[in-house]
PDB file of N, CA and C in Angstrom:
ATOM      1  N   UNK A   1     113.423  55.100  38.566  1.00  0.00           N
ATOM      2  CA  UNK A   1     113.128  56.493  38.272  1.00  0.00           C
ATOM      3  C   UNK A   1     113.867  57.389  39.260  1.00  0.00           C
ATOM      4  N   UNK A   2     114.057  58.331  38.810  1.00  0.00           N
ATOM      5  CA  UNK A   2     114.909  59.462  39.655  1.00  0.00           C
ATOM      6  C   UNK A   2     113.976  60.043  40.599  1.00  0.00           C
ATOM      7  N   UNK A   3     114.777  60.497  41.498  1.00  0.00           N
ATOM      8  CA  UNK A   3     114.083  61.468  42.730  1.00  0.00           C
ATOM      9  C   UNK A   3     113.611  62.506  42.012  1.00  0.00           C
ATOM     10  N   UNK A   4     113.837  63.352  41.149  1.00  0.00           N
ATOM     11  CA  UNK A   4     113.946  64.414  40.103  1.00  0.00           C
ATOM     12  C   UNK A   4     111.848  64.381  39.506  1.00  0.00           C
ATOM     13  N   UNK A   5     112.596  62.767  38.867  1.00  0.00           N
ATOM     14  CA  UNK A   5     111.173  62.969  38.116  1.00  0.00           C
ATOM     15  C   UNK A   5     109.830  62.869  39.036  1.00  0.00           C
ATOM     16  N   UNK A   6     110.133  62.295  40.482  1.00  0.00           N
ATOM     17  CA  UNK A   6     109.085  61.651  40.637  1.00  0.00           C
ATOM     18  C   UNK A   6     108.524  62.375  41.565  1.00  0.00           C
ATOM     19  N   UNK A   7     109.418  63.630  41.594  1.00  0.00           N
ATOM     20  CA  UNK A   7     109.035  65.045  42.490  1.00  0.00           C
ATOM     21  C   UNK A   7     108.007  65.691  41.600  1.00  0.00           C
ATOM     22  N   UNK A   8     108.484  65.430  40.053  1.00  0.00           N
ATOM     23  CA  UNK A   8     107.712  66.154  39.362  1.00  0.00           C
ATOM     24  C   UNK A   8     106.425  65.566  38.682  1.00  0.00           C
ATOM     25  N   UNK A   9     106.655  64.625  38.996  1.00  0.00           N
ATOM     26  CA  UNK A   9     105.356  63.801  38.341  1.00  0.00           C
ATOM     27  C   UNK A   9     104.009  63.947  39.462  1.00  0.00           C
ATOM     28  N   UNK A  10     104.728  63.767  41.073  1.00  0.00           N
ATOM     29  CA  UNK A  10     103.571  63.869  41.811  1.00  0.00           C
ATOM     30  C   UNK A  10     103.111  65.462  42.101  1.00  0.00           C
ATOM     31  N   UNK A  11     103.767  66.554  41.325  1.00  0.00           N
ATOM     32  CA  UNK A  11     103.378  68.322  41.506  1.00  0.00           C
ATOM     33  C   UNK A  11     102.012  67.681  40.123  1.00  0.00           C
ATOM     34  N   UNK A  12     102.950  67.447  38.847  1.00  0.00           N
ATOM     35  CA  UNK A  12     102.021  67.739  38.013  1.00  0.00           C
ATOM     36  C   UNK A  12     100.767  66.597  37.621  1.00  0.00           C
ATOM     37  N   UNK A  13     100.221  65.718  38.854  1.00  0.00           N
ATOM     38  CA  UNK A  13      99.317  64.975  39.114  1.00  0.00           C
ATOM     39  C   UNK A  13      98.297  66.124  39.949  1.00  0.00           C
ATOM     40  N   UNK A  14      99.016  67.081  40.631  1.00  0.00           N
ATOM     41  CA  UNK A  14      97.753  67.899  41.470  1.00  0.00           C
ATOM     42  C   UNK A  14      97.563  68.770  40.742  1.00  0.00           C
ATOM     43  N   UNK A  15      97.069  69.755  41.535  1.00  0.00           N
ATOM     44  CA  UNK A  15      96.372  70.729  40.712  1.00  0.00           C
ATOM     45  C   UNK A  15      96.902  72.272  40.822  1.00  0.00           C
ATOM     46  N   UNK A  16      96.375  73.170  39.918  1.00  0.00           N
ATOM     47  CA  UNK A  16      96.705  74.616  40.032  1.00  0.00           C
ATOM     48  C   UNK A  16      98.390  74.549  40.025  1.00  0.00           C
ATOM     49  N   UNK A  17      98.975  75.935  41.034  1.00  0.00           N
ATOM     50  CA  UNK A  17     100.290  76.132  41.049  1.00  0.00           C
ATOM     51  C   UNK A  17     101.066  74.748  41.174  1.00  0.00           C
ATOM     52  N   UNK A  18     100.886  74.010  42.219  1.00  0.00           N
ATOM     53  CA  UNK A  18     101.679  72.490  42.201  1.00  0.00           C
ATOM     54  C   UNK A  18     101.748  71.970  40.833  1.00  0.00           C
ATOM     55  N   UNK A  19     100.637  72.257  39.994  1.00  0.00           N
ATOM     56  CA  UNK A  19     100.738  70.986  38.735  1.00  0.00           C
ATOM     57  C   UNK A  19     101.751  72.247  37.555  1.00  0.00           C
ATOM     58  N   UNK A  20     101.913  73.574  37.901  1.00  0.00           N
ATOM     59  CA  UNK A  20     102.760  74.366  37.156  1.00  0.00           C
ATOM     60  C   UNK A  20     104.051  74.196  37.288  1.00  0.00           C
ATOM     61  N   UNK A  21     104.468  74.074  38.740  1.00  0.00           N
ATOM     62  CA  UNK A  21     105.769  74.182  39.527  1.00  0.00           C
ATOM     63  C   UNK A  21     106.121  72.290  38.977  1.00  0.00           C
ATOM     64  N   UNK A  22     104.749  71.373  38.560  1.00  0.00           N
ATOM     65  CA  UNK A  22     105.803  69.812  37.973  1.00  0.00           C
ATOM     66  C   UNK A  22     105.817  69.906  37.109  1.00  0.00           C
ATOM     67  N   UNK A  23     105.374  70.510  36.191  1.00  0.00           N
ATOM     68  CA  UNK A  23     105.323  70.755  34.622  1.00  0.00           C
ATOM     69  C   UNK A  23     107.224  71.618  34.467  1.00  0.00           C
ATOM     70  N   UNK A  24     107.366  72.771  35.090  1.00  0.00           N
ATOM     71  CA  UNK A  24     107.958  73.605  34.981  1.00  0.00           C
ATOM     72  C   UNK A  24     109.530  72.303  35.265  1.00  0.00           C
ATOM     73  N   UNK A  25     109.656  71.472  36.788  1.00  0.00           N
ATOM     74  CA  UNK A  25     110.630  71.116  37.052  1.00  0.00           C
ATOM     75  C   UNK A  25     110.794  69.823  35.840  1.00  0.00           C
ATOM     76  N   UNK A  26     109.983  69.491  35.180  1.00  0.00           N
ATOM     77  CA  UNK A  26     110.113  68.350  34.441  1.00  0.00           C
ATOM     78  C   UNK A  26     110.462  68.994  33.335  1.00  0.00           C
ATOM     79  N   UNK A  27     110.097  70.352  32.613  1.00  0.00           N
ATOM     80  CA  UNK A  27     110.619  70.682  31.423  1.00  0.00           C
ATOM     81  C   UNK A  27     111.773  71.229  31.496  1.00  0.00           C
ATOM     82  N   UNK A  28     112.422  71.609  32.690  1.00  0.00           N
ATOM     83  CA  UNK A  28     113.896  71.949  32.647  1.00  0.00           C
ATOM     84  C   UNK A  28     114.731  70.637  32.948  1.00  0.00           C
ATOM     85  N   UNK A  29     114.094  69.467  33.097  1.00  0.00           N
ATOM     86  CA  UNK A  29     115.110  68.512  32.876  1.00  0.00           C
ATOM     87  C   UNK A  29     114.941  67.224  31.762  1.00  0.00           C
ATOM     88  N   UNK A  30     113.873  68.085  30.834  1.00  0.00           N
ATOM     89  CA  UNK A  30     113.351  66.723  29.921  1.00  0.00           C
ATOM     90  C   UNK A  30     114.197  66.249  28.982  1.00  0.00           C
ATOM     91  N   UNK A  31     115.366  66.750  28.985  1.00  0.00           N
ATOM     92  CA  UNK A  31     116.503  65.823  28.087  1.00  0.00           C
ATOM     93  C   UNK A  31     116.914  64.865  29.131  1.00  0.00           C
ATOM     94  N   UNK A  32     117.204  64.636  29.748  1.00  0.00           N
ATOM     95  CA  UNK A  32     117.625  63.858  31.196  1.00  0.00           C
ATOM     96  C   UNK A  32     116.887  62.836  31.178  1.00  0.00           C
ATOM     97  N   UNK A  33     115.312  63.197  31.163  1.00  0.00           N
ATOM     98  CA  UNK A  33     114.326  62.256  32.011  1.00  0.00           C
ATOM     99  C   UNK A  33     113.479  62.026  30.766  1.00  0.00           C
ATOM    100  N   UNK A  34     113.649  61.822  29.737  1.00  0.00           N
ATOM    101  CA  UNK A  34     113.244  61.540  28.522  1.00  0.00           C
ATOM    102  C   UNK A  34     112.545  60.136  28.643  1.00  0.00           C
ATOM    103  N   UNK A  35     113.600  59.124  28.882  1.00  0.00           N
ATOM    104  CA  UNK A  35     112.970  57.979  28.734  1.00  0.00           C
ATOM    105  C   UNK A  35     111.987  57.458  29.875  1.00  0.00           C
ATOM    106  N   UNK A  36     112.091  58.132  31.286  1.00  0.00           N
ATOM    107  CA  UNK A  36     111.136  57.779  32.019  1.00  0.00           C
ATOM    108  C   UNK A  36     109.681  58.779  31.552  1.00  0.00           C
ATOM    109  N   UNK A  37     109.762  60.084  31.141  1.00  0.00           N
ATOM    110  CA  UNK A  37     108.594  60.527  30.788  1.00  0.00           C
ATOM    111  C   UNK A  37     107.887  59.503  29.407  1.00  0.00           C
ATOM    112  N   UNK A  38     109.071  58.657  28.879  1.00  0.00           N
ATOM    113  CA  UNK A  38     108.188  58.132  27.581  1.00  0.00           C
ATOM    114  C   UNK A  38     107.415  56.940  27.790  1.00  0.00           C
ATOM    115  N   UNK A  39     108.056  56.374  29.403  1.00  0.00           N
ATOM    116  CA  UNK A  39     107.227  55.191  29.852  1.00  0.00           C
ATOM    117  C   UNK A  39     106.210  55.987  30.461  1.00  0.00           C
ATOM    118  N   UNK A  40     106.213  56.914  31.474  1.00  0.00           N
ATOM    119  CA  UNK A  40     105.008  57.113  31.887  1.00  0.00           C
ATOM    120  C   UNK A  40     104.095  57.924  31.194  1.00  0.00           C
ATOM    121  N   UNK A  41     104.298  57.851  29.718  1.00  0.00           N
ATOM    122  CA  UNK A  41     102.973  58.561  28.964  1.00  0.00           C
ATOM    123  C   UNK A  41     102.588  57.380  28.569  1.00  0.00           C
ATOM    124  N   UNK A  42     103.567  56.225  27.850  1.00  0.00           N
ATOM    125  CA  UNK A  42     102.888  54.486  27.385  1.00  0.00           C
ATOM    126  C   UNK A  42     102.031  54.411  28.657  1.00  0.00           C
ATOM    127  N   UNK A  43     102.023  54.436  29.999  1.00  0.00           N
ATOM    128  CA  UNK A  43     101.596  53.942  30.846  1.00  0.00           C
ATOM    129  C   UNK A  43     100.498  54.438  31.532  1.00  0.00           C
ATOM    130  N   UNK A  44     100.196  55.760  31.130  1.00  0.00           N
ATOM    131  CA  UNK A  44      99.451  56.573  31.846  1.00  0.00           C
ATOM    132  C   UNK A  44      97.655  56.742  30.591  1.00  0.00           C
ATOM    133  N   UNK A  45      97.051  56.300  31.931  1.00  0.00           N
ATOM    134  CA  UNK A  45      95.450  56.640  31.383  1.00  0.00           C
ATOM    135  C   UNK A  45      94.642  57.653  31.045  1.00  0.00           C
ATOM    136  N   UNK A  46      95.050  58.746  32.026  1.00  0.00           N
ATOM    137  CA  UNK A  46      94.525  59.916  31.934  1.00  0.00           C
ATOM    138  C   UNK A  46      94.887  61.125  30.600  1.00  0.00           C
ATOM    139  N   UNK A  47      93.868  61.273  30.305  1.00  0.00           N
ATOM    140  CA  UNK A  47      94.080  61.700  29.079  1.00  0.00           C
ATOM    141  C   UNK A  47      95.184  63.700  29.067  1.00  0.00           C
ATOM    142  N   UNK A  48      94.618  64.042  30.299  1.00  0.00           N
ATOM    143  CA  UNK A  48      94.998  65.145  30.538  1.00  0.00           C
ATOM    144  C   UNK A  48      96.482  65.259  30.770  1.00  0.00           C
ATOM    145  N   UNK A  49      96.804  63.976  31.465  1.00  0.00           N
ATOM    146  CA  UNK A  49      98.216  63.754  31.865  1.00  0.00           C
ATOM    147  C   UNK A  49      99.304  63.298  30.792  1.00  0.00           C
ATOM    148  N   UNK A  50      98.262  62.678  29.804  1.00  0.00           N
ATOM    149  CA  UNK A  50      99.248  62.096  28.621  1.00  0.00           C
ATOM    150  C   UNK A  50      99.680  63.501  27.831  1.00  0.00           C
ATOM    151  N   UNK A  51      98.853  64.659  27.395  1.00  0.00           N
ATOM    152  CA  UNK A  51      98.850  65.559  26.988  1.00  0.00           C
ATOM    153  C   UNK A  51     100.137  66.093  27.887  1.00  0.00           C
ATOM    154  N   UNK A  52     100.078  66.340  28.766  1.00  0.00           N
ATOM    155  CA  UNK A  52     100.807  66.745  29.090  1.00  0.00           C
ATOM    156  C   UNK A  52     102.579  66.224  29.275  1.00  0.00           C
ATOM    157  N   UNK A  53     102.419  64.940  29.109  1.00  0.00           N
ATOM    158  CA  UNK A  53     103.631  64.307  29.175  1.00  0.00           C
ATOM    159  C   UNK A  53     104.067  64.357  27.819  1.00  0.00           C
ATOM    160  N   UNK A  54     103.439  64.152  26.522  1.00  0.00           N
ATOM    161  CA  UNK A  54     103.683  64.147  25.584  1.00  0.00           C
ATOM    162  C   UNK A  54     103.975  65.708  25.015  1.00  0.00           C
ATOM    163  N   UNK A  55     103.650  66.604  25.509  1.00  0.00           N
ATOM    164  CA  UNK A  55     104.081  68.333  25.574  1.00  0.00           C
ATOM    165  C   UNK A  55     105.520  68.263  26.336  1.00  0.00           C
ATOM    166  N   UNK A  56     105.975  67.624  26.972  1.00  0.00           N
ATOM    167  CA  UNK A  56     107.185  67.783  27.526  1.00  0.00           C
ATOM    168  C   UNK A  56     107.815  66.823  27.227  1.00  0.00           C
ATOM    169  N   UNK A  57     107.336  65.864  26.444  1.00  0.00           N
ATOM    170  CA  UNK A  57     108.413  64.749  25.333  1.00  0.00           C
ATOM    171  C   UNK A  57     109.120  65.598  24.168  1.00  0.00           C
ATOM    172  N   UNK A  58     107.628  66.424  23.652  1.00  0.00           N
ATOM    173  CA  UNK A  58     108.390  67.122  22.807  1.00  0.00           C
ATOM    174  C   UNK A  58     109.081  68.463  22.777  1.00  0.00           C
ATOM    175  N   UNK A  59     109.160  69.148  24.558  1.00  0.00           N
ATOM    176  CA  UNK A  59     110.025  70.215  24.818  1.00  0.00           C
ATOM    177  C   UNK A  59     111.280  69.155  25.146  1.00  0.00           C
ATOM    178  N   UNK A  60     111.519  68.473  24.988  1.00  0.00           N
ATOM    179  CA  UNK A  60     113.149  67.549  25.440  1.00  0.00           C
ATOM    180  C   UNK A  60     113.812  67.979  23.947  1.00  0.00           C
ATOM    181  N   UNK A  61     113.249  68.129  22.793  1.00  0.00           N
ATOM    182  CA  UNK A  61     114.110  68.559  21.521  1.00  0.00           C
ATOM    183  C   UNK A  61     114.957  67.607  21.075  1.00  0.00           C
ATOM    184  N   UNK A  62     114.900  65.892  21.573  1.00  0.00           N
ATOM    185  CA  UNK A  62     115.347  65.348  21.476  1.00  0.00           C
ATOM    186  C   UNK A  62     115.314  64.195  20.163  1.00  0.00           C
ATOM    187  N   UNK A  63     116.374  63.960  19.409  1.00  0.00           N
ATOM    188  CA  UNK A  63     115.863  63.026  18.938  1.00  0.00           C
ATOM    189  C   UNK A  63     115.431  61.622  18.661  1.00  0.00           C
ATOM    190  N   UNK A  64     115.194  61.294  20.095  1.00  0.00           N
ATOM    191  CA  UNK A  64     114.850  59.371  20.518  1.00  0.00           C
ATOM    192  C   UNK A  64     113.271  59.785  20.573  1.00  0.00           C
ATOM    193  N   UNK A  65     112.972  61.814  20.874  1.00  0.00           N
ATOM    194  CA  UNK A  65     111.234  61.549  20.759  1.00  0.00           C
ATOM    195  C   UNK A  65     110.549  61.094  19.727  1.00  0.00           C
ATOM    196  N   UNK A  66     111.619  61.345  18.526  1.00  0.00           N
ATOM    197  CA  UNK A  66     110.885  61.363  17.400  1.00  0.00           C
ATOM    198  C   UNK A  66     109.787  60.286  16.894  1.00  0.00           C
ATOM    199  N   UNK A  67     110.002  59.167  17.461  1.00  0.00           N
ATOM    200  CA  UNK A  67     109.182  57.931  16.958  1.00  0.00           C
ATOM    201  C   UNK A  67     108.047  58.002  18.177  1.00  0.00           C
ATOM    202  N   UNK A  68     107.742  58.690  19.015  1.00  0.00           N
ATOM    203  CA  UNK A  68     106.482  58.304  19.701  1.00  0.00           C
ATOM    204  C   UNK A  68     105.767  59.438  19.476  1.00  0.00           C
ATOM    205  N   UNK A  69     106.758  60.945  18.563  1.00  0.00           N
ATOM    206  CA  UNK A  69     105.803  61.821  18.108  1.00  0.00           C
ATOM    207  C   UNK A  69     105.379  61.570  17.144  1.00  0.00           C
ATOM    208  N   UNK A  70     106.135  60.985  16.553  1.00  0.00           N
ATOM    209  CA  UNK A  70     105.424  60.672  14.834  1.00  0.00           C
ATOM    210  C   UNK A  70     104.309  59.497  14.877  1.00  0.00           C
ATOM    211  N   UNK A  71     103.982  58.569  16.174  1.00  0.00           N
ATOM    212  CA  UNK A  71     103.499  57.713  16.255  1.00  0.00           C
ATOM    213  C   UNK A  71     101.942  58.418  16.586  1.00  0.00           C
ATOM    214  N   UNK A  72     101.932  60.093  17.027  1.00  0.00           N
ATOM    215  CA  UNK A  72     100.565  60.135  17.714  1.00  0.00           C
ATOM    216  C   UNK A  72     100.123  61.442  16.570  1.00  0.00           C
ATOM    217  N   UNK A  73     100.635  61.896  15.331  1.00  0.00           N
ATOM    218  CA  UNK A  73     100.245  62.646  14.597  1.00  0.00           C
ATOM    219  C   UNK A  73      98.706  62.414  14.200  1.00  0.00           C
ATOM    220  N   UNK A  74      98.094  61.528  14.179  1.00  0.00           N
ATOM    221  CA  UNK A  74      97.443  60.730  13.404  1.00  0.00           C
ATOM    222  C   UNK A  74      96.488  60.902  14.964  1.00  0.00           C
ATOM    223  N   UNK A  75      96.348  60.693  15.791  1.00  0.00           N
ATOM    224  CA  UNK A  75      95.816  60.481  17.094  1.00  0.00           C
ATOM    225  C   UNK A  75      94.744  61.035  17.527  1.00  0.00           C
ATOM    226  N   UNK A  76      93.403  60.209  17.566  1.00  0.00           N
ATOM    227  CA  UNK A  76      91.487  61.295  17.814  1.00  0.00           C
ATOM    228  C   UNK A  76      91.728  62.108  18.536  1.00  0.00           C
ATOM    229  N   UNK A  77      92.548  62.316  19.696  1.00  0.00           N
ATOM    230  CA  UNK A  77      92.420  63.130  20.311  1.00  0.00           C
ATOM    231  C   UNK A  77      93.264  64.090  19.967  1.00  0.00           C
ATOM    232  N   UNK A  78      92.551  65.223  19.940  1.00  0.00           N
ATOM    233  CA  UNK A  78      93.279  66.496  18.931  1.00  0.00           C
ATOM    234  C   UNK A  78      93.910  67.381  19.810  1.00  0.00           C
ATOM    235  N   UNK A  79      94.667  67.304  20.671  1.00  0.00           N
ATOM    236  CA  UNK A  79      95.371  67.990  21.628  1.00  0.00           C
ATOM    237  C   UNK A  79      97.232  66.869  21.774  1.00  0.00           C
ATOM    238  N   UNK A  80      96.914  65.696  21.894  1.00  0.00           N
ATOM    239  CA  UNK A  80      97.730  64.657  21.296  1.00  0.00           C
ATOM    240  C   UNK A  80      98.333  65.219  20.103  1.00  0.00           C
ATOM    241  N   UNK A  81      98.001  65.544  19.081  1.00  0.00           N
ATOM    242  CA  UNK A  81      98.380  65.566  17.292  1.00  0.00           C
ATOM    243  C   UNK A  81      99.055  66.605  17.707  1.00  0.00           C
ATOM    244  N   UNK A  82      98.372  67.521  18.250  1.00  0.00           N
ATOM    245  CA  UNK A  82      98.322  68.848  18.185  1.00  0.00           C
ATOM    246  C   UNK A  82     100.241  68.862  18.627  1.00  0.00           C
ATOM    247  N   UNK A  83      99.854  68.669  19.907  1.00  0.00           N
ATOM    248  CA  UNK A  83     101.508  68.223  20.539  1.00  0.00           C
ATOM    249  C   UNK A  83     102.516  67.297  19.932  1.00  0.00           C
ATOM    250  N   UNK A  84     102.012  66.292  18.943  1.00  0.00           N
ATOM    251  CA  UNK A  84     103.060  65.331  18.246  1.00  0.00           C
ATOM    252  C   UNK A  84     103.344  66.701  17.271  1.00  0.00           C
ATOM    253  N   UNK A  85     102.583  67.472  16.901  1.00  0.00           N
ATOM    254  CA  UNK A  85     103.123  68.231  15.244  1.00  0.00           C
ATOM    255  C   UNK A  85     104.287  69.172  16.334  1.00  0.00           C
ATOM    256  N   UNK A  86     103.772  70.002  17.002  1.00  0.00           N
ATOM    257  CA  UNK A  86     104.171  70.953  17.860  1.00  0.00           C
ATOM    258  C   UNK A  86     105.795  70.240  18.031  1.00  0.00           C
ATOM    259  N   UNK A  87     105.985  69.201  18.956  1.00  0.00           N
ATOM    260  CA  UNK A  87     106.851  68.390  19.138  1.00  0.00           C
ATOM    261  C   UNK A  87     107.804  68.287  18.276  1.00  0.00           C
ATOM    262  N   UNK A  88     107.388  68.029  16.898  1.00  0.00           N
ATOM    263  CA  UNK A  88     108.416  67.155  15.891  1.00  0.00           C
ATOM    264  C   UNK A  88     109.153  68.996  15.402  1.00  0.00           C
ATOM    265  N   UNK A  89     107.948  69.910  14.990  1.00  0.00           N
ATOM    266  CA  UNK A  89     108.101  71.254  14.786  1.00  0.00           C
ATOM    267  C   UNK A  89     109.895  71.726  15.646  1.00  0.00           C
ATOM    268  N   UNK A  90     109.387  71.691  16.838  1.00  0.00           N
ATOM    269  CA  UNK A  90     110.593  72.124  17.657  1.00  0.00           C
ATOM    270  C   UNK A  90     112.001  71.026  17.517  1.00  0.00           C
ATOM    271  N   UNK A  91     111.535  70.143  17.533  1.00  0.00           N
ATOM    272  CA  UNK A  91     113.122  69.207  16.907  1.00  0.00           C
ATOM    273  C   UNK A  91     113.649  69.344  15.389  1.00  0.00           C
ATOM    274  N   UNK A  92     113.255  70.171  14.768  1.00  0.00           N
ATOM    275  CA  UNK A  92     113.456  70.211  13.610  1.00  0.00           C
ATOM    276  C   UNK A  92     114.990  69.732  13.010  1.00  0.00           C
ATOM    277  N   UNK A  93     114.515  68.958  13.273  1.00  0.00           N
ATOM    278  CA  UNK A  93     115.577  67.981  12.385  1.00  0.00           C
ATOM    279  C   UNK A  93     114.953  67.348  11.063  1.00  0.00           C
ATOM    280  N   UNK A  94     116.058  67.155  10.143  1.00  0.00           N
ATOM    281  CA  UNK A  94     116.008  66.505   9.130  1.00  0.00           C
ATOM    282  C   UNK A  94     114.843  65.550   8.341  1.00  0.00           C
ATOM    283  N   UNK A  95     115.013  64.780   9.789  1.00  0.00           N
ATOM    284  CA  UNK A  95     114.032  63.994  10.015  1.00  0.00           C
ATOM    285  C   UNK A  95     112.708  63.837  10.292  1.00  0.00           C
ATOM    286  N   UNK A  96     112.612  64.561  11.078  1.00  0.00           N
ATOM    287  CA  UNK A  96     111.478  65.709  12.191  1.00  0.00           C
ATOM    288  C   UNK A  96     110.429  66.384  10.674  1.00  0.00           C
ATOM    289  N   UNK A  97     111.272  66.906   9.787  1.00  0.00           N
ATOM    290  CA  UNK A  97     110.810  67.821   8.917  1.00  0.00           C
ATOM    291  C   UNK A  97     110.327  66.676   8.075  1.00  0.00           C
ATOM    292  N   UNK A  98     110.965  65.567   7.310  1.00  0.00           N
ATOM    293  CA  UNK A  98     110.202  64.511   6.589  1.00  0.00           C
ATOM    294  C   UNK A  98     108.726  63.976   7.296  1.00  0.00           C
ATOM    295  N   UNK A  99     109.093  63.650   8.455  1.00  0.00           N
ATOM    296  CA  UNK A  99     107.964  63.329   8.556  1.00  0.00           C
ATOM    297  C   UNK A  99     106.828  64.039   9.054  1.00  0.00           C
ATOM    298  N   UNK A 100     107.088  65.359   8.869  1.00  0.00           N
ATOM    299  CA  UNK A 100     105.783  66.176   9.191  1.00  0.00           C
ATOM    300  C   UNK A 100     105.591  66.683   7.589  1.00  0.00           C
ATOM    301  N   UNK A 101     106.412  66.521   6.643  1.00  0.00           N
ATOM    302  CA  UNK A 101     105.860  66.753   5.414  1.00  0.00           C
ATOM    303  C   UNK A 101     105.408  65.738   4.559  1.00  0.00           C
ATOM    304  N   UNK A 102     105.624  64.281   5.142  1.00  0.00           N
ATOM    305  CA  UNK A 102     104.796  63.191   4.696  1.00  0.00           C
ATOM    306  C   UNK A 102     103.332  63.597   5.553  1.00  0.00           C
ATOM    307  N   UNK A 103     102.986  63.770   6.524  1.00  0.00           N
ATOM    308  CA  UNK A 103     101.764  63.980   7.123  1.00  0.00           C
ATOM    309  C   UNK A 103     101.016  64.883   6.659  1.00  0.00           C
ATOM    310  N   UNK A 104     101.454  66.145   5.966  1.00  0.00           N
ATOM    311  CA  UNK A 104     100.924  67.338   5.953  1.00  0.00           C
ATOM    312  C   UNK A 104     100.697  66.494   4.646  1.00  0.00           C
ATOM    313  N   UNK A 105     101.346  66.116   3.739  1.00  0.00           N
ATOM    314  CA  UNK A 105     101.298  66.037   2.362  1.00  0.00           C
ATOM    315  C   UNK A 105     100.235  64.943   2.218  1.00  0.00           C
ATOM    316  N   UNK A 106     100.039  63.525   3.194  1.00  0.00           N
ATOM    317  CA  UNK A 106      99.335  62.736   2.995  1.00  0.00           C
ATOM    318  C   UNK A 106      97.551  63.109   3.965  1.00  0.00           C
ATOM    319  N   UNK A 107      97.742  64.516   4.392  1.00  0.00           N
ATOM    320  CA  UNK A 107      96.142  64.630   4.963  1.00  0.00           C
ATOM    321  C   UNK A 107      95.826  65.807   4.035  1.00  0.00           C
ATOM    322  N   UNK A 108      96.737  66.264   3.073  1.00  0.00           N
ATOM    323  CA  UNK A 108      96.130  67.284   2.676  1.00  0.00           C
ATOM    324  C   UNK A 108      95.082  66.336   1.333  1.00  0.00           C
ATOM    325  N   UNK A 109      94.886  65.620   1.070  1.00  0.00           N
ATOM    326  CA  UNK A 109      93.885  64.768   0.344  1.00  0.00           C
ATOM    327  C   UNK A 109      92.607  64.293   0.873  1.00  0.00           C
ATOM    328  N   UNK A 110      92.745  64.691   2.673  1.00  0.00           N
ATOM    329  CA  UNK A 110      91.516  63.883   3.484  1.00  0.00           C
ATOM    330  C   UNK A 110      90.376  65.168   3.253  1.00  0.00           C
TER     331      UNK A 110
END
């Protein structure tokens, strides 16, 4: 892992301004640090922290997020979804757009 991320991972583990100032340095480099934020959301317990890693998976606009956003649409915890839709929304790609209109199309029956 980079010096980069792991500056920002230990701001946005504390609290108040520190956890703004790791949020902030991790979303100006989340195309970069993509794949280490995607292990440490697989890896991470805390629910507050996954939210949050997964909010800055899907400010990377990238499209390698696409399969771990489309993987948490569906997800109990409604801040998760919330951020996979949000996520796929801002990559709007091609792709991005199918599969948020298979989702929309297959819950609008629930």
């Amino acid at each position: 892992m980079t010096k980069r991320f792991d500056e920002g991972m230990r701001l946005l583990r504390r609290k108040g301004e520190d956890r703004e100032n790791g949020f902030c340095l991790l979303q100006r480099h989340a195309v970069e640090l993509l794949d280490e934020l995607i292990e440490a959301f697989r890896g991470e317990e805390a629910e507050n922290m996954r939210v949050l890693l997964l909010t800055l998976i899907g400010e990377a606009r990238s499209p390698r997020a696409l399969p771990i956003l489309a993987e948490h649409l569906d997800h109990e915890d409604e801040s998760l979804a919330y951020w996979a839709v949000r996520g796929l929304e801002m990559l709007d790609t091609k792709e991005a757009r199918t599969v948020l209109y298979r989702h929309r199309a297959n819950n609008a029956h629930t």
